[in-house]
Structure formats: C-alpha cells, structure tokens
Protein backbone atom coordinates (compact mmCIF):
# COMPACT_ATOMS: atom_id res chain seq x y z
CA UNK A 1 7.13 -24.31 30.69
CA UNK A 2 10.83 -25.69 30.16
CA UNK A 3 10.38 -29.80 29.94
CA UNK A 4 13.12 -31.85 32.00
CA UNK A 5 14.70 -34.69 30.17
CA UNK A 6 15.60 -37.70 31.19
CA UNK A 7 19.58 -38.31 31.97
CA UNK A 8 21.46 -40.34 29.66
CA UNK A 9 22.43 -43.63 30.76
CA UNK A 10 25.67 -44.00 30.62
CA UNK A 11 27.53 -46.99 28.22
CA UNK A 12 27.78 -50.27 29.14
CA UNK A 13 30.83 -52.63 29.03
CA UNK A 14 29.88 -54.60 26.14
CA UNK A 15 29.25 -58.88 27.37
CA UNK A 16 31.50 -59.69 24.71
CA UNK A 17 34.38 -57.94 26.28
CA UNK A 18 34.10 -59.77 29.77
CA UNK A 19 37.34 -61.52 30.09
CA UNK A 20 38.46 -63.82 33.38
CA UNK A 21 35.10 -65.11 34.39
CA UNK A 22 33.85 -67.73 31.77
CA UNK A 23 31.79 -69.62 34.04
CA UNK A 24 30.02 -66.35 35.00
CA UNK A 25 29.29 -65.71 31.49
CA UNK A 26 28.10 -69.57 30.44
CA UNK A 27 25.55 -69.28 33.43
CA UNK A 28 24.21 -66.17 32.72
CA UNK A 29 24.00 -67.40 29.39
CA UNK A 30 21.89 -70.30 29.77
CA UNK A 31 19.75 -68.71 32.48
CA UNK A 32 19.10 -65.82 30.00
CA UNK A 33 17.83 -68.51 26.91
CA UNK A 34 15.83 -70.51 29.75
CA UNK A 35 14.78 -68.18 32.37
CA UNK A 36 12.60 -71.21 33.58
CA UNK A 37 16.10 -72.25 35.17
CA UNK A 38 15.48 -69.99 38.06
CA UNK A 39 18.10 -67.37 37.83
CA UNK A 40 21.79 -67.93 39.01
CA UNK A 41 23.30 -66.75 42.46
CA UNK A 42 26.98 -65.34 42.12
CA UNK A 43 28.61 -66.08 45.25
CA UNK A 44 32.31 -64.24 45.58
CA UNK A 45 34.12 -60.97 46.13
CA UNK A 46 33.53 -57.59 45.31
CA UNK A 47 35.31 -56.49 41.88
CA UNK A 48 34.53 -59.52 39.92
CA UNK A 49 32.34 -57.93 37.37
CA UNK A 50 28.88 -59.62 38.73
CA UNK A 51 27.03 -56.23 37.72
CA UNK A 52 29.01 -55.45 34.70
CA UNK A 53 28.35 -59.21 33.00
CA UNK A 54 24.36 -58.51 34.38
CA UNK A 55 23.88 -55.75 33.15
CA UNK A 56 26.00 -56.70 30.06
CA UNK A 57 23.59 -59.31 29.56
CA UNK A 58 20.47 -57.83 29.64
CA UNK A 59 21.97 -55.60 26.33
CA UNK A 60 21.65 -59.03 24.61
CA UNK A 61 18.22 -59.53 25.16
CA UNK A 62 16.42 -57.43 23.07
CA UNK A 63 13.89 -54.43 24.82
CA UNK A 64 15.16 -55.99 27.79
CA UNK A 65 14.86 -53.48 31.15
CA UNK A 66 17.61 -53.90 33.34
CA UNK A 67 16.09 -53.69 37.28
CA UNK A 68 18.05 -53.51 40.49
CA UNK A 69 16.57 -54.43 43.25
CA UNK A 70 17.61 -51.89 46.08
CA UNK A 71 18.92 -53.68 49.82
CA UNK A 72 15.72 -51.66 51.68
CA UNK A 73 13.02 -52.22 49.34
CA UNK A 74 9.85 -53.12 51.00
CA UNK A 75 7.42 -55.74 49.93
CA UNK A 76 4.70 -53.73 48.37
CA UNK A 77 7.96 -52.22 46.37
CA UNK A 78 8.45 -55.43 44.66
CA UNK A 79 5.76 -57.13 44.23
CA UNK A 80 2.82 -54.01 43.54
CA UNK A 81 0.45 -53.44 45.44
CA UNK A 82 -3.87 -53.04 45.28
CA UNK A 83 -5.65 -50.23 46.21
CA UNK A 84 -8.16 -51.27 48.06
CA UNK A 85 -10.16 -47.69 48.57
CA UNK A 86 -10.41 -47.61 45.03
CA UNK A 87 -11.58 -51.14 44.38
CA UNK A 88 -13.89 -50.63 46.87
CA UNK A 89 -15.55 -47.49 45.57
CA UNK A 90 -15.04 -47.90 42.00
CA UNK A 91 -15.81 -52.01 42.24
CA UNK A 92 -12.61 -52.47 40.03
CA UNK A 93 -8.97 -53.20 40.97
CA UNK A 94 -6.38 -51.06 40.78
CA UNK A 95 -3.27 -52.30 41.16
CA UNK A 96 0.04 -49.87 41.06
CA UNK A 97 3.23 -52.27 40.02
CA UNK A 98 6.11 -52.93 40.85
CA UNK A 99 9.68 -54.34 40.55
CA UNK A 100 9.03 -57.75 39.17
CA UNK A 101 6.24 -56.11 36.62
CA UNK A 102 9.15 -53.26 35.48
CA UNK A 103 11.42 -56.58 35.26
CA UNK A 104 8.93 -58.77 32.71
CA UNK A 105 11.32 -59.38 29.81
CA UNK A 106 14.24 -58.47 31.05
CA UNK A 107 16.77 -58.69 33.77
CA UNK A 108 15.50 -58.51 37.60
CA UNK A 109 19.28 -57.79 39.16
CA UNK A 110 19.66 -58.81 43.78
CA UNK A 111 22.55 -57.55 45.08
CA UNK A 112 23.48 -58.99 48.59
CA UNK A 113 20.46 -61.36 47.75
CA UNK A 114 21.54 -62.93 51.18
CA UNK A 115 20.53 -59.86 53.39
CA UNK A 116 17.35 -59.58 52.01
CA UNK A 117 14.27 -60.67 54.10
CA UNK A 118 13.05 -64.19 53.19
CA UNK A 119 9.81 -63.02 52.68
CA UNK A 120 11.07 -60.86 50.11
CA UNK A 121 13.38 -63.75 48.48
CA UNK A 122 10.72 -66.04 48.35
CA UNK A 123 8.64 -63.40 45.99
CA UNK A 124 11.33 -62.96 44.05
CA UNK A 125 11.98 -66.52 43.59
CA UNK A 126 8.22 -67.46 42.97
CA UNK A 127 8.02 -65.16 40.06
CA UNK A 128 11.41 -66.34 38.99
CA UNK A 129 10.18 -70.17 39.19
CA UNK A 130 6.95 -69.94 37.89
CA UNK A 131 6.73 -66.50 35.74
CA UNK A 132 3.96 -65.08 37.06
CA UNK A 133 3.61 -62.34 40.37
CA UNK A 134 0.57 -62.84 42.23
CA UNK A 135 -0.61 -59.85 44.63
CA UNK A 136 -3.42 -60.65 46.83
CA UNK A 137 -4.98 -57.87 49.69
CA UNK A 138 -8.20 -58.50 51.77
CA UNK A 139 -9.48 -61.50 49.51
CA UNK A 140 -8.63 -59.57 46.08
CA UNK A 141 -6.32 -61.21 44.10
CA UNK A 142 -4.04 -59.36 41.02
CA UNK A 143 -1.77 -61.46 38.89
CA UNK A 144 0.06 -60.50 35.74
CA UNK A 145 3.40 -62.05 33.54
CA UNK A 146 6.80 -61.68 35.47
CA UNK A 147 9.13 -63.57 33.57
CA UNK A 148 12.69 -62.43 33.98
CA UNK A 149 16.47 -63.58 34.81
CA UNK A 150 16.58 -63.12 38.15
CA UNK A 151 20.93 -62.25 39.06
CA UNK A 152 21.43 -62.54 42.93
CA UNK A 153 24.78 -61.79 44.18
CA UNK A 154 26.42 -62.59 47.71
CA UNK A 155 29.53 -62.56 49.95
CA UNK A 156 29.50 -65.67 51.76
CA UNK A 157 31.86 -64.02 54.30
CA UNK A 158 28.80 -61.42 55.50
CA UNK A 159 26.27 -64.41 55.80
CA UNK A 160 24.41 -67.43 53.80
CA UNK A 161 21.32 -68.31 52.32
CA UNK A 162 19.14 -70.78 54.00
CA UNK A 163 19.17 -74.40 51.95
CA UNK A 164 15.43 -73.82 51.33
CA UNK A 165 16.17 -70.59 49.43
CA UNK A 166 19.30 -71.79 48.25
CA UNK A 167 17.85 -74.59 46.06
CA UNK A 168 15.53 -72.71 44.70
CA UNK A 169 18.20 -70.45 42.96
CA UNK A 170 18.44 -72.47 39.36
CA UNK A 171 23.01 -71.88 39.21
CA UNK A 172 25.36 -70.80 40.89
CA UNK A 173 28.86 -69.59 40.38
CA UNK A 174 31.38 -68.92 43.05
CA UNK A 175 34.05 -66.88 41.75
CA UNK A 176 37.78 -65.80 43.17
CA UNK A 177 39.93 -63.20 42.52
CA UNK A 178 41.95 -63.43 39.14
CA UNK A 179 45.36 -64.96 40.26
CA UNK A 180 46.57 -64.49 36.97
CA UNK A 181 49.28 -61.28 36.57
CA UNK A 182 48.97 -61.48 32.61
CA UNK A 183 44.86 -62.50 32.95
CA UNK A 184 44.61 -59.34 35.89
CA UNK A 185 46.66 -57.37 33.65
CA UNK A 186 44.43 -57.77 30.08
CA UNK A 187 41.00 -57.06 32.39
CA UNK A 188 42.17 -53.97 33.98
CA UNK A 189 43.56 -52.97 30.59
CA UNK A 190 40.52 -53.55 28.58
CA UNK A 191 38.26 -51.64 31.15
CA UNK A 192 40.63 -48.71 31.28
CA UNK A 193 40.42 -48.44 27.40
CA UNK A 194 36.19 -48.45 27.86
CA UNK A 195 36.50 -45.71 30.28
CA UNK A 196 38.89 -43.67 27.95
CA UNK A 197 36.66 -44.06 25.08
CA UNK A 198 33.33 -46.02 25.74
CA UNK A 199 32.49 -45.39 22.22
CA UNK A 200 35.42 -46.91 20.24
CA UNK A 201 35.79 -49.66 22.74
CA UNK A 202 32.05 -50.64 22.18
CA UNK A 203 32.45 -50.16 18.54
CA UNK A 204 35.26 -52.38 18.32
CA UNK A 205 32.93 -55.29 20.07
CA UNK A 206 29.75 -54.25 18.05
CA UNK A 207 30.57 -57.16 15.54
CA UNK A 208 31.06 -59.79 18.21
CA UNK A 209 28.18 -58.37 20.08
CA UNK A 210 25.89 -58.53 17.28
CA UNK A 211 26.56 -62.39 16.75
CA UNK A 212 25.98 -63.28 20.51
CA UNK A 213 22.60 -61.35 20.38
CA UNK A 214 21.89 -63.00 17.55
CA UNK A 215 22.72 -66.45 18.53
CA UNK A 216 21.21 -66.04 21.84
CA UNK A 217 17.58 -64.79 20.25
CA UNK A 218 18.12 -68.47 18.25
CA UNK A 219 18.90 -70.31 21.03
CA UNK A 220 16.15 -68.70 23.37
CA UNK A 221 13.39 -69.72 20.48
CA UNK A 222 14.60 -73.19 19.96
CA UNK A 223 14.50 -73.99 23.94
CA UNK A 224 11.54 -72.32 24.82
CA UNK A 225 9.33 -73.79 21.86
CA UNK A 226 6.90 -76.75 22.14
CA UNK A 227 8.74 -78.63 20.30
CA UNK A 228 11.83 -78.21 21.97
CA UNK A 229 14.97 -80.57 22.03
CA UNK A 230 14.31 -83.94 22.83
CA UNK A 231 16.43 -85.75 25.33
CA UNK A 232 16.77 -89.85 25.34
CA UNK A 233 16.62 -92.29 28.95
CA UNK A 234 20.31 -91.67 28.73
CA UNK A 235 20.55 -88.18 29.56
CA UNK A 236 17.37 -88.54 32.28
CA UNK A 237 19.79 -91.32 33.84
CA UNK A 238 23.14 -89.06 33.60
CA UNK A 239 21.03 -86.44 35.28
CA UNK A 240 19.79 -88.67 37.82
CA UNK A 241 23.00 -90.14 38.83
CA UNK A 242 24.53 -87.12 39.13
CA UNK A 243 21.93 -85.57 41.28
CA UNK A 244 22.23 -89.15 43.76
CA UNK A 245 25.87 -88.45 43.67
CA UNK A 246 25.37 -85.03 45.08
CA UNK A 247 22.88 -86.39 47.93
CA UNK A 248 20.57 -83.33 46.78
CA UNK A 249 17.22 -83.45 48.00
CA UNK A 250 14.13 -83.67 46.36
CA UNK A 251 14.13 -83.59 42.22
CA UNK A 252 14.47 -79.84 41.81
CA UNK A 253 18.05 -79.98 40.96
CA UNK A 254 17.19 -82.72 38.30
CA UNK A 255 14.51 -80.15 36.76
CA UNK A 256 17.09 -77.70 36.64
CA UNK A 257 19.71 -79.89 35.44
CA UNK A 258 17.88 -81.15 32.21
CA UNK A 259 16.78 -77.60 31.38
CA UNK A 260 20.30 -75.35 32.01
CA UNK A 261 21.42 -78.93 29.46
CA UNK A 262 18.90 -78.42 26.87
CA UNK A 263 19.82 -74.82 26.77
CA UNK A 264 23.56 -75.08 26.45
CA UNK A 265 22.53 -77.45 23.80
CA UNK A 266 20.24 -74.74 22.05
CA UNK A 267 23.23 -72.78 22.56
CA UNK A 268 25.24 -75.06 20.63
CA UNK A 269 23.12 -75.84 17.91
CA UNK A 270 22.91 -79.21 18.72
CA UNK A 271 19.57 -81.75 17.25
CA UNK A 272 19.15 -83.27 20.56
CA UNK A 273 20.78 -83.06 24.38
CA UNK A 274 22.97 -85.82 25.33
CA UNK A 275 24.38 -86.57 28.47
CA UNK A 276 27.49 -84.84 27.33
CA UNK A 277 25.72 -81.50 27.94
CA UNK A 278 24.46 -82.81 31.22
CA UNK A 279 27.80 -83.25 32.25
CA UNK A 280 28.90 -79.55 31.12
CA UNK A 281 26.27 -77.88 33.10
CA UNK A 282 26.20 -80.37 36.18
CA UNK A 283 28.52 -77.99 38.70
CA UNK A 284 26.44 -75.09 37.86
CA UNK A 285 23.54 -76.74 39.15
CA UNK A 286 24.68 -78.74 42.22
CA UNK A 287 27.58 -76.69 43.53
CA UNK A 288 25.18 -74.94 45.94
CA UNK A 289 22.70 -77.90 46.32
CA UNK A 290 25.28 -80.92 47.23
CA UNK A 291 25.67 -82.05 50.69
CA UNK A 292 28.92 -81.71 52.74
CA UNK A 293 30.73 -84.55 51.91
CA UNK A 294 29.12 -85.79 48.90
CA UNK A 295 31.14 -86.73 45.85
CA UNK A 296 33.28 -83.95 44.34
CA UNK A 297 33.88 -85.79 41.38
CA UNK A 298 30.73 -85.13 38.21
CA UNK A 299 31.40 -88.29 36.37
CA UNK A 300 28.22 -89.65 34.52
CA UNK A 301 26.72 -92.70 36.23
CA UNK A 302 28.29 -96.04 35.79
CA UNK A 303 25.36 -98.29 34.40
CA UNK A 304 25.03 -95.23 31.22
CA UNK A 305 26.71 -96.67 28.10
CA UNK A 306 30.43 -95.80 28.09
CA UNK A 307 30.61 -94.20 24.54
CA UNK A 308 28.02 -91.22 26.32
CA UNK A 309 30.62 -90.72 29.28
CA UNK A 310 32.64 -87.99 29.28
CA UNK A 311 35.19 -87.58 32.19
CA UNK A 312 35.35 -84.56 34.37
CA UNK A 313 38.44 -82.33 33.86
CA UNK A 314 38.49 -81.10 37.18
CA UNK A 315 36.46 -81.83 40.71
CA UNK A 316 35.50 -77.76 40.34
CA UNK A 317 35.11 -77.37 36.07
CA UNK A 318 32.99 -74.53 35.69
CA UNK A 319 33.19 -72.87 38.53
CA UNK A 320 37.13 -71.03 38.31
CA UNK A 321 39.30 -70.54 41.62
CA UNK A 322 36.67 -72.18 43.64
CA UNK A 323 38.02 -75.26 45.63
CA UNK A 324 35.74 -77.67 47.94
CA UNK A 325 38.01 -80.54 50.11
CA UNK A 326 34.51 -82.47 49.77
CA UNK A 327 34.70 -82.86 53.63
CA UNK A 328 33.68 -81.65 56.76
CA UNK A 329 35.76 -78.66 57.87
CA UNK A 330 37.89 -79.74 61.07
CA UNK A 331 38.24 -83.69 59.93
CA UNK A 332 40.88 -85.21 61.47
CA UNK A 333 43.17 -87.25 58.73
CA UNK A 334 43.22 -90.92 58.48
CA UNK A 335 45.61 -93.08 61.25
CA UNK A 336 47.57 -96.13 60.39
CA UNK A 337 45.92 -99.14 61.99
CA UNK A 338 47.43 -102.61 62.67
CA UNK A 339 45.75 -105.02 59.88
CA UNK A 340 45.28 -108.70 60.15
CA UNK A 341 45.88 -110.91 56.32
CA UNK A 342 42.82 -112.85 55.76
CA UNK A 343 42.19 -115.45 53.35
CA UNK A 344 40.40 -114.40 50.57
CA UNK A 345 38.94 -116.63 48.11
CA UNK A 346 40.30 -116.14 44.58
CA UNK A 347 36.87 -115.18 42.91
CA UNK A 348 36.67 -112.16 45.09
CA UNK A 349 39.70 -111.28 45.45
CA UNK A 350 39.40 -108.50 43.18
CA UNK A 351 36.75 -107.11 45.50
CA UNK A 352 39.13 -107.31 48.43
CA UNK A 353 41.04 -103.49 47.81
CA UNK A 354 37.04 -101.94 48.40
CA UNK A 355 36.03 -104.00 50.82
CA UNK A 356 38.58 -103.13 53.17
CA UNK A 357 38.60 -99.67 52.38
CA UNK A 358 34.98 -99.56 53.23
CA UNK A 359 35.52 -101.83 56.32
C-alpha cells in the first residue's frame, strides 16, 4: 500500500527582507512579543505584503503554525465543536478542535476580517483578548489555551468594522501604495530575486533572520514574565493624556497602549518604559479608536515633566502614506467675520489670542 506524502510548503519571503512597510513590521512585531495586545488590523490595498510580513512573522516565532482563516468558515470551524452523542453515551466530552486550537502558539491569520460575521469576529477576538476558547453545547462546557497573534486584514473601500469590534483589535496600520519609484523599484526587485532563487535569497537573509528570531524570543520572555518592566506615574499619565486627546472611549486603548509600550521597550532592551515609548507606539493604538475630529497631533500631555516629552514628527508617524484632515468630511472652511477691539486688561492679555479663537 503506496503511502501519500504530504506536499512541500513552499519558501517563504524571509521578515527580514520586507522593505516599504516599516510600520507594518513594528506592529506585527510588538503584537507577536505581547500577543495580550490583541492582534493588529491592516487596513489598505491589495499588494502591500499583509500576508507575506504574516506569514513572515510567524517563521520568527519558533514551532509557530501559521492558520488562515478561510472567508466561509462556519462557527463550529473555528471555534471546535462537542459531540454531544458521545458525551452522552460515553459520560465524557469529546470535543473535535478547531481553528483557534490549530492556532495556539502561533499565528491565527483574517483576511477581509471585515466581511466576516460578527459572531465569528467576536470568537476570534475573545480568544485573542483573553487566550483561552471556550466551547459550550447543551450546558457542557470545553475550554482549552488559544493564545495566538491574531492578523486581520481589510479594504476599507468594500466595508468597515463596527467601533465595538474595532476597539477590540489591539493596532492598526493603514497602509498606501509605495509612491516611491526608487522604494517600488528595490521591492519588486528583491521579490523577483526570491522567486528566481528562493534558496539563495533566503540564505542571504539567514544571518539577519537569525538575530530577529533571536531578539524577538528575548524580548517575548522579558515582557511576558512576572516581573516584567516596570513603568513610573509618568508613563500611566502620557498614556492617559494621550488616550483623552483621542476622545477614545472606555480604558481599553490605555491597556493596550501601556502593553504594545512595554513591548517595544522589551524590544529595545530598555530597564524600564518611559513615556518616550508611549509616544512611539501611540498611533498604532488610537489610529482606529480616535473620534472624528479629535486631535491629530500625539504630543505627551502638558502637566508630564518636559525632559520626558518627546515631540511628534508627524500628525500620521507610524502609520506611512496614511493622511487624516482630523475633521469631518464635507466641513465648510472658516469665513472672515467683522471683529470688534476690546479692552483687555494687561494681565490677560496673553490669554487674549485663545480666547478669541475659542470664542
């Protein structure tokens, strides 16, 4: 009796080779050292390697299973399911897994996370939040370890998430086409030397990809242990103001704020987080959770001490090609009105410019 054998999996494009989407990579990054984050959603275009740099990333991670999530799975596909006949006649449970159990340890991969079901989405972001899938049928209950970095892509252009769902998603990234000819030209050149010869191309990245492995197994055990970084009232005010600024609600964002920080500073090697790592990882986290026409700008709160304040190098740093106006669509713009010169007492006369703005 001839045995069949399994197909070989093809190569994959090595993470350290991803070139043009750096924001991409830092998220997947931090999500992958603290999957307690809650995954990150990759809003953008097709062609802008969101399943190359997932996949990619689960290589890093090692015995890691890479799982996609097909668009027409069904709910007893994803989640497992009992078998209630047999627990019935044999008094024990049997319970056949599924998705999220395949994914434990690895990477749990959404496309067009958006046209899913929200039944479905809310599973899958349970297990993500909390690390554990619970199956329960006709008062019998199954539960068993589903920790995993959960990768949901989207096209905002074929529909949206609903805020509930979308603030559950730890990051997000909203990527644009490369605009770059030279940048365009040194991606399309470096994948068209991997297809040539997947071997030497990975070979000449096996150094590089060694050290990220091994500097993301580092980071992942300083983060995730007991004793993990500590973080002063300085970066819990940063984190705070920032999430205020945003007009989020609730204090998820502020959860998820402090932890993507004290992974990029595991990542970094750092003794402690500061607020400068708050500030780093603050668009990641609020992009998707700030309300229209809330502050752009990430700038640390005013009342935390100045030498712990770094200043945002762009309204949009970390998320590249992706532009907000930070205002309702269809505003009209401002109208010059007639003004009438008041006298203003000299001790607040310095308060005078904001005042009348505001007025």
């Amino acid at each position: 009796m001839s045995v069949t054998e399994a197909p070989e999996l093809p190569p994959l494009f090595p993470f350290a080779a991803i070139a043009g989407q750096p924001a991409l990579c830092q998220a997947l990054l931090l999500a992958a050292i603290d999957p307690r984050i809650g995954g990150v959603l990759v809003e953008g275009p097709r062609g802008t390697a969101k399943s190359t740099a997932a996949r990619a990333l689960a290589e890093l991670i090692p015995a890691a299973p890479f799982v996609t999530l097909p668009l027409g799975a069904s709910l007893e596909h994803v989640a497992g399911t009992l078998d209630l006949q047999q627990a019935l006649a044999g008094h024990a449970v049997r319970f056949a897994p599924g998705l999220l159990a395949r994914a434990h340890g690895g990477v749990l991969y959404v496309d067009e996370i958006n046209l899913l079901p929200d039944a479905l989405v809310d599973v899958l972001l349970d297990a993500a939040a909390s690390g554990v899938n619970v199956v329960e049928r006709d008062g019998i209950s199954h539960r068993h370890a589903a920790r995993f970095v959960l990768v949901g892509t989207m096209n905002p252009e074929e529909g949206a998430l609903r805020p509930q769902l979308l603030d559950r998603l730890g990051l997000c990234v909203r990527l644009a086409n490369v605009a770059d000819p030279a940048q365009r030209q040194a991606v399309v050149r470096a994948r068209l030397q991997f297809e040539a010869d997947p071997a030497a191309f990975r070979a000449r990245h096996a150094a590089e990809q060694a050290v990220l492995a091994e500097r993301l197994g580092v980071a992942r055990a300083r983060a995730l242990a007991p004793e993990a970084l500590p973080w002063s009232d300085a970066v819990l005010q940063a984190a705070g103001g920032l999430c205020v600024q945003a007009q989020v609600d609730g204090l998820r964002a502020d959860l998820v704020l402090l932890r993507a920080a004290r992974a990029l500073a595991a990542w970094q090697g750092d003794a402690e987080v500061t607020p400068a790592h708050v500030q780093a990882v603050a668009e990641l986290a609020l992009v998707h959770r700030r309300k229209p026409g809330a502050p752009l700008s990430a700038a640390a709160p005013a009342t935390a001490p100045k030498a712990e304040q770094p200043q945002a190098k762009g309204s949009d740093s970390g998320t590249p090609g992706h532009s907000d106006a930070g205002t309702d669509w269809g505003a009209l713009p401002p109208e010059p009105m007639g003004t009438v010169r008041l006298a203003v007492p000299a001790l607040l006369a310095s308060d005078a410019g904001p005042a009348a703005k505001k007025a």
